[in-house]
C-alpha atoms as a PDB file:
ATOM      1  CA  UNK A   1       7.302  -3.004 -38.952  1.00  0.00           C
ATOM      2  CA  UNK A   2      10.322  -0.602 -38.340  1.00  0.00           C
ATOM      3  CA  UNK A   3       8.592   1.202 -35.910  1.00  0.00           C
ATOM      4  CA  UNK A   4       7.791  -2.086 -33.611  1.00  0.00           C
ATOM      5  CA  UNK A   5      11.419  -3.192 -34.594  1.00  0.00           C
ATOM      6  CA  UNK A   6      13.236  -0.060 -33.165  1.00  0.00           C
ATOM      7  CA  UNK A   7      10.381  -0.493 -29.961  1.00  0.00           C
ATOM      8  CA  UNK A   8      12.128  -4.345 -29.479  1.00  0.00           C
ATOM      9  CA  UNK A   9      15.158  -2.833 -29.055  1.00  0.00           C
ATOM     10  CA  UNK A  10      14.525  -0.009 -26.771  1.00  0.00           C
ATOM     11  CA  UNK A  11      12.514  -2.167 -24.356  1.00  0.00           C
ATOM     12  CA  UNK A  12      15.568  -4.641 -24.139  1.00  0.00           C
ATOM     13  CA  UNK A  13      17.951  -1.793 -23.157  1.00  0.00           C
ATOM     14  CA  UNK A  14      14.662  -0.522 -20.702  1.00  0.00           C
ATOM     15  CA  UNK A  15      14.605  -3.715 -19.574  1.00  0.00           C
ATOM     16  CA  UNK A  16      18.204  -3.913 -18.612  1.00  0.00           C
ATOM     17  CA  UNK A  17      18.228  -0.600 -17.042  1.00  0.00           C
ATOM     18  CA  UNK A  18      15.435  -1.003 -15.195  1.00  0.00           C
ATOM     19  CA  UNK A  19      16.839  -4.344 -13.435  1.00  0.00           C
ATOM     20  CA  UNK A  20      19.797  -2.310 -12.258  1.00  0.00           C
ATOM     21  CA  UNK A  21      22.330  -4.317 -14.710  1.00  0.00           C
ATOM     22  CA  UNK A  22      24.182  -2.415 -17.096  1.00  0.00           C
ATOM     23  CA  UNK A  23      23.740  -3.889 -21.103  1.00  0.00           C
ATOM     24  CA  UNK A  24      26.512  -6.186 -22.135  1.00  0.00           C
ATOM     25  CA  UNK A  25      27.237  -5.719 -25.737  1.00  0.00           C
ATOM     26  CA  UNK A  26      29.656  -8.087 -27.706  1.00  0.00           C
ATOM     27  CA  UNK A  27      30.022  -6.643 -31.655  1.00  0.00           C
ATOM     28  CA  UNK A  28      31.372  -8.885 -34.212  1.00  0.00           C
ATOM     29  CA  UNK A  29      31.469  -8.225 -38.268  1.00  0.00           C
ATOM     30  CA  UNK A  30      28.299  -9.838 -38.944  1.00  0.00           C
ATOM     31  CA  UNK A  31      26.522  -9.803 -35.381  1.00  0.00           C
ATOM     32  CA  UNK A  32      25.625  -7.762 -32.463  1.00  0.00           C
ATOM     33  CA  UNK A  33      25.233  -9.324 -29.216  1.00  0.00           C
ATOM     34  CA  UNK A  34      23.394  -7.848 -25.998  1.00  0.00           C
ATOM     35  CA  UNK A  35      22.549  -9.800 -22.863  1.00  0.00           C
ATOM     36  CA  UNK A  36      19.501  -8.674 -20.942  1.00  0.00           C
ATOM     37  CA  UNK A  37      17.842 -10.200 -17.615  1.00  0.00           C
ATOM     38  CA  UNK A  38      14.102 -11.398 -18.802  1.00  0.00           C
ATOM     39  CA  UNK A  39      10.866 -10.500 -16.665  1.00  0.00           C
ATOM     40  CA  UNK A  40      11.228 -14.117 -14.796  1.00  0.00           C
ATOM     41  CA  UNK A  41      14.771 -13.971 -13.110  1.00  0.00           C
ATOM     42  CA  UNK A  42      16.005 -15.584 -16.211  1.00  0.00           C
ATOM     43  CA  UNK A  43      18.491 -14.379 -19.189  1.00  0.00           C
ATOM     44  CA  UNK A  44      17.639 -13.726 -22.473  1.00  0.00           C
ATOM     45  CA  UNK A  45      19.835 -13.140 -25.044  1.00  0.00           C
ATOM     46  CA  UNK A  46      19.255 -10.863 -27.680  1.00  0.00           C
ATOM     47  CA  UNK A  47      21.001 -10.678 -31.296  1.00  0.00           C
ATOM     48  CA  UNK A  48      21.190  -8.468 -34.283  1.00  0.00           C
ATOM     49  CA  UNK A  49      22.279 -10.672 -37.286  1.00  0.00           C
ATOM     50  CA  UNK A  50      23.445  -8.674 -40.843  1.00  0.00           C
ATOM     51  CA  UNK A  51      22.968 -11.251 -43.832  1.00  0.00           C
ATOM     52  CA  UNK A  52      25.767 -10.771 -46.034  1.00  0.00           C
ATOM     53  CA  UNK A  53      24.983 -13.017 -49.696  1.00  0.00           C
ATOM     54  CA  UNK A  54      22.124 -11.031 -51.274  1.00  0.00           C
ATOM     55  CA  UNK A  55      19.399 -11.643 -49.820  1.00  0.00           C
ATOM     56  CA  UNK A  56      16.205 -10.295 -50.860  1.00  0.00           C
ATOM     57  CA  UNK A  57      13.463  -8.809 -48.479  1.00  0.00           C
ATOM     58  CA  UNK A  58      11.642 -12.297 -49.533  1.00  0.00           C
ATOM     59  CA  UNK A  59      14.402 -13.781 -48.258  1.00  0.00           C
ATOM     60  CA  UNK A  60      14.620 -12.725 -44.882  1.00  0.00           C
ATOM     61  CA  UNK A  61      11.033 -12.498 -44.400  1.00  0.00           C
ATOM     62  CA  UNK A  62      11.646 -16.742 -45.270  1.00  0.00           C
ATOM     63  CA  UNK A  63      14.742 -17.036 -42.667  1.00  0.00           C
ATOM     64  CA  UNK A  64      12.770 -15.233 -40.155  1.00  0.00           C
ATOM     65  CA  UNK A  65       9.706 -17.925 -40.739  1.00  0.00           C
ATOM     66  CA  UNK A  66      12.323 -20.575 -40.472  1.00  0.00           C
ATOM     67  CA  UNK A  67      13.676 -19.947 -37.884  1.00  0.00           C
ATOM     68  CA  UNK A  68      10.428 -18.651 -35.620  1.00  0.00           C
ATOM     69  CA  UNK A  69       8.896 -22.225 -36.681  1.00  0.00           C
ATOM     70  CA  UNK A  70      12.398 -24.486 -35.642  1.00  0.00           C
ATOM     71  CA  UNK A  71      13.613 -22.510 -33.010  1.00  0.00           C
ATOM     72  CA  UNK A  72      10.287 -21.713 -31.086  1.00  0.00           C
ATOM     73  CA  UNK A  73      11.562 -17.689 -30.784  1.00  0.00           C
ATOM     74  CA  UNK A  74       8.504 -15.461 -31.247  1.00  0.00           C
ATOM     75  CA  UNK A  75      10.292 -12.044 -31.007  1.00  0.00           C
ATOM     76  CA  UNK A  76      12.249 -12.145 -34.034  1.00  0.00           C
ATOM     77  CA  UNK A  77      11.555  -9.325 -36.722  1.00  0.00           C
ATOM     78  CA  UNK A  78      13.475  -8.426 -39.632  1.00  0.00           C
ATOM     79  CA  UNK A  79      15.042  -4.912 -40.528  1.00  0.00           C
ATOM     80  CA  UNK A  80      14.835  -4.788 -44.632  1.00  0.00           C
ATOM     81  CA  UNK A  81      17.097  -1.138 -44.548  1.00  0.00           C
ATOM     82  CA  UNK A  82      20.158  -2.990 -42.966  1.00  0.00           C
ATOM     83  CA  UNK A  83      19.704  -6.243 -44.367  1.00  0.00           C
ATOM     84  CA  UNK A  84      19.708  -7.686 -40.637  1.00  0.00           C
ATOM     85  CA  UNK A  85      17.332 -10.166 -38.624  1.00  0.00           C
ATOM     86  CA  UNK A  86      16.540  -9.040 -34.778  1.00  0.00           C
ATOM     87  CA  UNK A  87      15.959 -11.984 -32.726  1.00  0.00           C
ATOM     88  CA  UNK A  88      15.171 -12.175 -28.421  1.00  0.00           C
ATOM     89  CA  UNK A  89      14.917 -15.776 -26.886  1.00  0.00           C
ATOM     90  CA  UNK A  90      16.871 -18.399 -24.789  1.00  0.00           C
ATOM     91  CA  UNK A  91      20.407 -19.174 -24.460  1.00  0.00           C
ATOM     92  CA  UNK A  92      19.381 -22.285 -26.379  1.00  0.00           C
ATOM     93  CA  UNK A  93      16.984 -20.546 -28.796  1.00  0.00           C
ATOM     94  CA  UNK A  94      19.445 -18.163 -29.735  1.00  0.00           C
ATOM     95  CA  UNK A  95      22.522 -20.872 -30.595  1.00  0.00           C
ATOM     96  CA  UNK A  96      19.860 -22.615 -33.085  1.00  0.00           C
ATOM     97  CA  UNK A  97      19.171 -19.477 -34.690  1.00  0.00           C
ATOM     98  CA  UNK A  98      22.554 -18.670 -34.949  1.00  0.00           C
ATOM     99  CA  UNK A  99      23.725 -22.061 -36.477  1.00  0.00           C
ATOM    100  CA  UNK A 100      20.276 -21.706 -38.630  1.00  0.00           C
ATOM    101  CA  UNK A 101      22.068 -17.902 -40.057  1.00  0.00           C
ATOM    102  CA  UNK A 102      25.303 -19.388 -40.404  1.00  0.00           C
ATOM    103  CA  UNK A 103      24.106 -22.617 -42.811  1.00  0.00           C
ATOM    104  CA  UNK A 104      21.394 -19.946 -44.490  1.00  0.00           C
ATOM    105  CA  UNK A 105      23.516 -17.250 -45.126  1.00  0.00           C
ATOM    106  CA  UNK A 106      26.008 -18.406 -47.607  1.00  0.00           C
ATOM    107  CA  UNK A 107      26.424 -17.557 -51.236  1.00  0.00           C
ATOM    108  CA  UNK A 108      23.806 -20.331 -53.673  1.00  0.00           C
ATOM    109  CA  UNK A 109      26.468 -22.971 -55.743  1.00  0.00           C
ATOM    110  CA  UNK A 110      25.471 -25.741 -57.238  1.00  0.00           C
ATOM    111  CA  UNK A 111      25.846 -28.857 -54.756  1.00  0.00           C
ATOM    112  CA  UNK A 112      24.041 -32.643 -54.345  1.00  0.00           C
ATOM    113  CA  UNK A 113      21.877 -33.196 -51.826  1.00  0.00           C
ATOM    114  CA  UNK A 114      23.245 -32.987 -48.142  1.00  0.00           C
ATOM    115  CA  UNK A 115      21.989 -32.944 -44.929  1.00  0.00           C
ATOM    116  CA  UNK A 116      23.405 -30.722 -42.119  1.00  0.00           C
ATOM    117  CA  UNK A 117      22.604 -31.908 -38.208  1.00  0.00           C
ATOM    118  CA  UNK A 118      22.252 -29.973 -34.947  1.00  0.00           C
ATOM    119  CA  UNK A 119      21.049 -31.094 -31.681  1.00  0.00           C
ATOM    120  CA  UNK A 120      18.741 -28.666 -29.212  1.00  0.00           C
ATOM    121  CA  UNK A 121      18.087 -29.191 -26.150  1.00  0.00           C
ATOM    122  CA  UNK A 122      14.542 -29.002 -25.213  1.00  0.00           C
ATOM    123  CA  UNK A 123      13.313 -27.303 -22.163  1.00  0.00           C
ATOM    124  CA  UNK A 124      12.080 -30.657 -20.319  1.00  0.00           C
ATOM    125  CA  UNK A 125      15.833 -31.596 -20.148  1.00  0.00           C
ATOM    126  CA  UNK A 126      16.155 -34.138 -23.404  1.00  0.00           C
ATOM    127  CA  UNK A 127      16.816 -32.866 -26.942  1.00  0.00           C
ATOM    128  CA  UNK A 128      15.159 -32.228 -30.076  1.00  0.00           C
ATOM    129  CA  UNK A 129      17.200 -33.024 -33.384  1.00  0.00           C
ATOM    130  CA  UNK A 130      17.126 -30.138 -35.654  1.00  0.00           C
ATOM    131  CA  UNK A 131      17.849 -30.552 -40.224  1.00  0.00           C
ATOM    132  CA  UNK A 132      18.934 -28.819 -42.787  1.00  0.00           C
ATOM    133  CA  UNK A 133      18.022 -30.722 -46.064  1.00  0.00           C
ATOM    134  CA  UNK A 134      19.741 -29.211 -49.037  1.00  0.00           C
ATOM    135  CA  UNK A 135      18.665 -30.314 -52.555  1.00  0.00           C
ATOM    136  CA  UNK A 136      20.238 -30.139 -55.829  1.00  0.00           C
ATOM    137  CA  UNK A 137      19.463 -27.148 -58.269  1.00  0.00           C
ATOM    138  CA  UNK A 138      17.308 -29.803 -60.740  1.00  0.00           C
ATOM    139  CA  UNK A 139      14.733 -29.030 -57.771  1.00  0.00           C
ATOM    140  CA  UNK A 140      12.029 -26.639 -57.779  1.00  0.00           C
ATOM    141  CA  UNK A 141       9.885 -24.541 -55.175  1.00  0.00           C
ATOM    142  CA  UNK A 142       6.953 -27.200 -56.167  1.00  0.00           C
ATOM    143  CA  UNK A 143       9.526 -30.502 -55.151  1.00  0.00           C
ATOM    144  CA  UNK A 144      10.491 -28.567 -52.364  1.00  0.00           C
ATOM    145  CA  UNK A 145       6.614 -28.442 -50.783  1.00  0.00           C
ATOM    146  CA  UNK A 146       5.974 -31.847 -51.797  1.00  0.00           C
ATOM    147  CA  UNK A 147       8.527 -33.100 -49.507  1.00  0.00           C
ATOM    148  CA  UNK A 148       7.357 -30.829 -46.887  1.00  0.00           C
ATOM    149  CA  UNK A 149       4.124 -32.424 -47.559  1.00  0.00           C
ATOM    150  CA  UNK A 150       5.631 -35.987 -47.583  1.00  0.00           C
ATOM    151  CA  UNK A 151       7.870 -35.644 -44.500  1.00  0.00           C
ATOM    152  CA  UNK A 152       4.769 -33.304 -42.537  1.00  0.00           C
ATOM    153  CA  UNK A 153       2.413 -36.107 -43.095  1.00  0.00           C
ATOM    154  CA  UNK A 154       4.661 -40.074 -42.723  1.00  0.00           C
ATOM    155  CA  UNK A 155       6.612 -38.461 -40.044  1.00  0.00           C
ATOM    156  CA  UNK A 156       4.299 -36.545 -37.856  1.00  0.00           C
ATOM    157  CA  UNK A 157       6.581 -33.652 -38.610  1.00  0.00           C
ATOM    158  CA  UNK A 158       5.101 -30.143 -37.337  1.00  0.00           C
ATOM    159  CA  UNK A 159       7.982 -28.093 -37.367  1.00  0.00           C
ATOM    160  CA  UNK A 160       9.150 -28.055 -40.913  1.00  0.00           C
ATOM    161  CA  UNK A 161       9.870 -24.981 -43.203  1.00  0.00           C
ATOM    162  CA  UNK A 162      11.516 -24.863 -46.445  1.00  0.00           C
ATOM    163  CA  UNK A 163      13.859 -21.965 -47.817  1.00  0.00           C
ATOM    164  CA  UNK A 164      13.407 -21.802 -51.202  1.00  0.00           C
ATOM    165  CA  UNK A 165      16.744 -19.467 -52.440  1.00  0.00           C
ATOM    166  CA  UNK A 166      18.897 -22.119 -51.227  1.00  0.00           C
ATOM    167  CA  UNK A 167      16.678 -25.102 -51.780  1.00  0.00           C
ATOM    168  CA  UNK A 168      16.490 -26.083 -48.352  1.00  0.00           C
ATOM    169  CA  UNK A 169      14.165 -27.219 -45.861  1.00  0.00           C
ATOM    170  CA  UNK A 170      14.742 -27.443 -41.992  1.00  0.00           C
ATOM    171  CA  UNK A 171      12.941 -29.362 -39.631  1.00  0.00           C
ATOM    172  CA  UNK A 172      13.080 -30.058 -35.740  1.00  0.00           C
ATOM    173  CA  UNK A 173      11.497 -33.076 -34.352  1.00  0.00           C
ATOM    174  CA  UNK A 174      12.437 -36.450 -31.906  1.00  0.00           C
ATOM    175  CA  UNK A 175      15.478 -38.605 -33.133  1.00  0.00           C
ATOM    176  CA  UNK A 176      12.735 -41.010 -34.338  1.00  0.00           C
ATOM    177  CA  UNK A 177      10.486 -38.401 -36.266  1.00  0.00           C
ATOM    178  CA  UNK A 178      14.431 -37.128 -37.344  1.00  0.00           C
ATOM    179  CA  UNK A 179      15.536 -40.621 -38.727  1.00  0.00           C
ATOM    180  CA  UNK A 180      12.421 -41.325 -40.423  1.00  0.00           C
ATOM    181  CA  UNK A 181      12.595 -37.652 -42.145  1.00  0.00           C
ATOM    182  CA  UNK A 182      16.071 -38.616 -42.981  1.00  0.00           C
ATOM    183  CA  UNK A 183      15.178 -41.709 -44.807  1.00  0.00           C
ATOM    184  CA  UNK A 184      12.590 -40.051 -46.787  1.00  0.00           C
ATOM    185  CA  UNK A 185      14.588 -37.198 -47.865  1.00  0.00           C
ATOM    186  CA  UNK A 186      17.707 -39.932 -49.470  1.00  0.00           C
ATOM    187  CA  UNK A 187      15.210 -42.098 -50.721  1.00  0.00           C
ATOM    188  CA  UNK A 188      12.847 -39.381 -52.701  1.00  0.00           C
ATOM    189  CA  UNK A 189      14.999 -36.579 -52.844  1.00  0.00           C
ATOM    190  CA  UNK A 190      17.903 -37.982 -55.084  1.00  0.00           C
ATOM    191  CA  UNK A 191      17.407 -36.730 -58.800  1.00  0.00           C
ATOM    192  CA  UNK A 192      14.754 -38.463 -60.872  1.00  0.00           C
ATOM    193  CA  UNK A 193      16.550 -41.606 -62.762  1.00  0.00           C
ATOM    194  CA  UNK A 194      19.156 -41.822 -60.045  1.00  0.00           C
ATOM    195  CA  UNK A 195      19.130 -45.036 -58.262  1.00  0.00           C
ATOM    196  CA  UNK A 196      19.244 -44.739 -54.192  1.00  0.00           C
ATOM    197  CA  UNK A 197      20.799 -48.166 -52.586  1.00  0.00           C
ATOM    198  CA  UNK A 198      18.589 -49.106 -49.822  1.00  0.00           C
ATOM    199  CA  UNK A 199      19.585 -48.460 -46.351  1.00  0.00           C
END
């Protein structure tokens, strides 16, 4: 895995050089950025992301699933040594991951269940509507999979992946296939013996 990793990055900066443009790297604390022209005419971006709340290997090996299953972005590897997640894709590909890092990667407190939204724009020119669903810590791993089984199945829901340190799942579908997930997850996901108002 760290050999292919280390080959990733050495084609992008190939890949650069060959096109005659010189890499344009951006660093921040928790990020490295590098722009390089893709194979087509087109840009892709490519980022190094360092998690930073003690994450285990299991746990990026999860963010990386999650994010190559909501974000579409096959070339996305993680690097267990550094604690960091290398990622290649669109513009668009790459903001989704990076808003997907930024909910992720954040120390685990106790909280009630919440939903965070994003919108992506989808390559025929509308938009998907991405989900984080965020569930109190009286839920397991197994009440976690049974929604993904509930939401996968009513809603027609393919891309749908849960993160279990966090007790999270995200999802990307239409705004219908969205609202419907929504409705599901406040109506079954509130604590057993709680009573849910309906909407």
């Amino acid at each position: 895995m760290r050999t292919r990793t280390i080959g990733f990055a050495i084609a992008a900066l190939a890949a650069a050089v060959v096109s005659g443009q010189g890499p344009a790297v951006t660093q921040a604390p928790n990020k490295a950025a590098y722009e390089g022209k893709a194979p087509d005419g087109g840009v892709d971006a490519v980022r190094v992301f360092y998690l930073t709340h003690d994450e285990t290997p299991t746990d990026a090996q999860e963010i990386v699933n999650l994010i190559r299953t909501t974000a579409d972005i096959q070339r996305i590897f993680p690097y267990n040594t550094r604690r960091a997640i290398a990622l290649r894709g669109t513009p668009a590909q790459i903001a989704l991951a990076e808003w997907l890092i930024a909910e992720l990667d954040k120390a685990v407190s106790s909280q009630t269940n919440r939903a965070e939204a994003y919108e992506h724009p989808a390559p025929s020119g509308g938009g998907d509507a991405v989900r984080l669903f965020f569930f109190t810590h009286d839920h397991t791993p197994e009440d976690l999979q049974e929604m993904i089984h509930v939401i996968r199945t009513t809603a027609d829901i393919q891309r749908i992946y849960p993160y279990a340190a966090q007790r999270a799942i995200a999802l990307r579908g239409t705004a219908d296939q969205i609202a419907l997930a929504e409705w599901l997850f406040h109506r079954l996901g509130a604590p057993a013996g709680e009573q849910v108002r309906p909407k």
